[in-house]
Protein backbone atom coordinates (compact mmCIF):
# COMPACT_ATOMS: atom_id res chain seq x y z
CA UNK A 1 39.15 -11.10 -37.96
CA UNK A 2 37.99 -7.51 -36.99
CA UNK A 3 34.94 -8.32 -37.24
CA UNK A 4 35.39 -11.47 -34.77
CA UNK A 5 36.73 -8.84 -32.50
CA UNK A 6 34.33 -6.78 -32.61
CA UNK A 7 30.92 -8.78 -31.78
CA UNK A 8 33.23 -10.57 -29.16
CA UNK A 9 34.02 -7.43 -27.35
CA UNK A 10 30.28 -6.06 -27.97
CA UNK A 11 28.98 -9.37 -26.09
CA UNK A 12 31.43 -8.72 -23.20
CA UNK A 13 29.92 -5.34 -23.09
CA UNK A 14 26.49 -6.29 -23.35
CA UNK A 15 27.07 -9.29 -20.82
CA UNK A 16 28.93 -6.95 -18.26
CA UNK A 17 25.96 -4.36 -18.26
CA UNK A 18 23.09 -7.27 -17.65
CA UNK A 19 25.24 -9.17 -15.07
CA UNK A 20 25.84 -5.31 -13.69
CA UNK A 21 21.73 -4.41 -13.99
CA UNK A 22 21.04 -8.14 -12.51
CA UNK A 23 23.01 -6.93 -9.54
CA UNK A 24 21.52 -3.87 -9.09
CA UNK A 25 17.81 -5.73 -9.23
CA UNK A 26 18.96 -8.09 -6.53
CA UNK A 27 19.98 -5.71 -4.65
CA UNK A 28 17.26 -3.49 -4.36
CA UNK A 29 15.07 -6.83 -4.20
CA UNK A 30 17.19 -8.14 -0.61
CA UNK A 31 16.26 -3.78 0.51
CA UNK A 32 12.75 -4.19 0.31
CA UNK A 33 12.61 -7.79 1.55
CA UNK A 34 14.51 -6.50 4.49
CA UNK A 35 12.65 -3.06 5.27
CA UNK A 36 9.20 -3.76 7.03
CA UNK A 37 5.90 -2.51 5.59
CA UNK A 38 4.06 0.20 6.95
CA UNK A 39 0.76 -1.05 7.42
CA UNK A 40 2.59 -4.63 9.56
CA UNK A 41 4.52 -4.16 12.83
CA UNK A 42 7.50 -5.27 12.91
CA UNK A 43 8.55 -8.59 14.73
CA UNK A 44 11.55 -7.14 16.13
CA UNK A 45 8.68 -5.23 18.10
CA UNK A 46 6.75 -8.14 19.09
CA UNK A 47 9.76 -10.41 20.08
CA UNK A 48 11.12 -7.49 22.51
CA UNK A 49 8.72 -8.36 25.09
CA UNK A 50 9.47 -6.26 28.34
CA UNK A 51 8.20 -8.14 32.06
CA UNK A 52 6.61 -5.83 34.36
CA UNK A 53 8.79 -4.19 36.80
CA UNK A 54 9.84 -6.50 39.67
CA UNK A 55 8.04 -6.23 43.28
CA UNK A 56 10.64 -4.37 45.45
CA UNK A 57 10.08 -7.23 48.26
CA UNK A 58 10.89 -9.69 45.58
CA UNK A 59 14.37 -8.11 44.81
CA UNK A 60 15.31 -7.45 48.33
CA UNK A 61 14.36 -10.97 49.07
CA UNK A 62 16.94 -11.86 46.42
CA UNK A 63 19.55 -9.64 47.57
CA UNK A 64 19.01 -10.85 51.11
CA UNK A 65 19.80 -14.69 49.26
CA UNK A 66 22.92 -13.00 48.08
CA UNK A 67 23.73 -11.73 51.24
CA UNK A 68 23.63 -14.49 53.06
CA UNK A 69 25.41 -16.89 50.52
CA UNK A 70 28.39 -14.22 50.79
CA UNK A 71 28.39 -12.98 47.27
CA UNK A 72 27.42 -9.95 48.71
CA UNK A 73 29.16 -7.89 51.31
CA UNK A 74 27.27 -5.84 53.85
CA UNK A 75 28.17 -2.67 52.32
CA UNK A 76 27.12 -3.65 49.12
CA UNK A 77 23.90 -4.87 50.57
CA UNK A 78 22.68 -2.17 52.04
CA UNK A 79 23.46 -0.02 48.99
CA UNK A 80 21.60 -2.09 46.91
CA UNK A 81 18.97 -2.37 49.57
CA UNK A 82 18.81 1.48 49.62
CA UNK A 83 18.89 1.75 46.19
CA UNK A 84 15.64 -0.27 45.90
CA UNK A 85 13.58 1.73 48.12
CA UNK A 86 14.73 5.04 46.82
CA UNK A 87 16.52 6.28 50.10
């Protein structure tokens, strides 16, 4: 019965360190899948795409839309205007 025991409690053991080393192989596996190579750019890089600045006639023209719909007061309109030109 010791015996029994014994190889029982050696294959929980053994089991419990491949299951464990398994593990540890996925693991670093899902790392390098997720870290990006050096030699390719990322496509986080290529998907943050940034437009050119905006014309400042363009935006006043807008805030001028705002204006006159009334979701902009007068005050704020000329602050924002201001702001645009750099005054």
């Amino acid at each position: 019965m010791g015996f029994r025991r014994r190889t029982r409690r050696r294959a929980l053991i053994a089991g419990a360190a491949i299951a464990h080393h398994e593990t540890k192989k996925a693991d670093e596996q899902q790392a390098d899948d997720q870290a990006p190579a050096d030699d390719q750019a990322p496509a986080d890089d290529q998907a943050q795409y940034a437009p050119p600045p905006a014309d400042p006639a363009d935006e006043i023209e807008h805030l001028a839309q705002l204006h006159t719909s009334g979701a902009l007061s007068d005050e704020e309109f000329t602050a924002a205007k201001a702001k645009i030109l750099g005054t």
